[in-house]
Protein backbone atom coordinates (compact mmCIF):
# COMPACT_ATOMS: atom_id res chain seq x y z
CA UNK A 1 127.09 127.78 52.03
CA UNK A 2 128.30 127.84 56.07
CA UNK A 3 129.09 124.46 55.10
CA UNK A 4 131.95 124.97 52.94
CA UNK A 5 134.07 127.64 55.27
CA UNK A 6 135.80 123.83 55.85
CA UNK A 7 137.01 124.19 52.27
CA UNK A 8 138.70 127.61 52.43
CA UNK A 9 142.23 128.19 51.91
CA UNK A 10 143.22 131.85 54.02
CA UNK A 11 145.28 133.02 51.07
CA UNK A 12 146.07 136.56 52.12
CA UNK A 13 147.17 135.42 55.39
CA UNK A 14 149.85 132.79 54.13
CA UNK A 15 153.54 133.46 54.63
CA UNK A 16 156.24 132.36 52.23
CA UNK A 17 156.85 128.85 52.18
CA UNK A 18 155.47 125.58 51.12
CA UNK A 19 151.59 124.56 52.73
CA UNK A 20 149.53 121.81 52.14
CA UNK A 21 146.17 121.67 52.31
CA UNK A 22 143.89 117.71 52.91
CA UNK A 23 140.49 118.28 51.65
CA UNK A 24 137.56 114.98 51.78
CA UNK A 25 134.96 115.27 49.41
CA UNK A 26 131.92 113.80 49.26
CA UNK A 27 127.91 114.22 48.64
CA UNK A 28 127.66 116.92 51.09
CA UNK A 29 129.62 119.50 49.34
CA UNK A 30 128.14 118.94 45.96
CA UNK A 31 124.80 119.12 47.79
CA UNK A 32 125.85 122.94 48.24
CA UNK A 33 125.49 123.89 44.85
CA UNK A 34 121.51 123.71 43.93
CA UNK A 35 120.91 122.83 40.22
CA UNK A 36 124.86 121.27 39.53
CA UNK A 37 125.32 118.81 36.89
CA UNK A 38 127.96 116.48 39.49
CA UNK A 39 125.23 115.63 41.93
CA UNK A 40 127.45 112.97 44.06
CA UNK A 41 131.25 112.06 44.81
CA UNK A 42 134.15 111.08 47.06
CA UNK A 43 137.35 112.68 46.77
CA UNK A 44 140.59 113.39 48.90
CA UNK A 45 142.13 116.38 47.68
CA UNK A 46 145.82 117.29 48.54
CA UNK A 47 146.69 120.79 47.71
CA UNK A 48 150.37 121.91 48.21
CA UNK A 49 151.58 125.53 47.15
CA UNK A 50 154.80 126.71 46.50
């Protein structure tokens, strides 16, 4: 799962404010989880928090 540090978000480190996060995801992450149902994929992800 070394492969997916690319997907963390530091929470507990975040100051006050707006951030925004750009996440691609495709067939390698899902490839992560052994045994999933969602075995393939390509997303961009844009996470903003408030």
């Amino acid at each position: 799962m070394d492969n997916l540090k690319e997907f963390s978000i530091p929470i507990k480190g975040l100051k006050t404010g707006v951030h925004e996060f750009n996440f691609h995801i495709e067939k390698s992450f899902f490839e992560q989880f052994e045994g999933s149902a969602i075995q393939d994929g390509d997303f961009q992800v844009h996470l903003r928090s408030l």
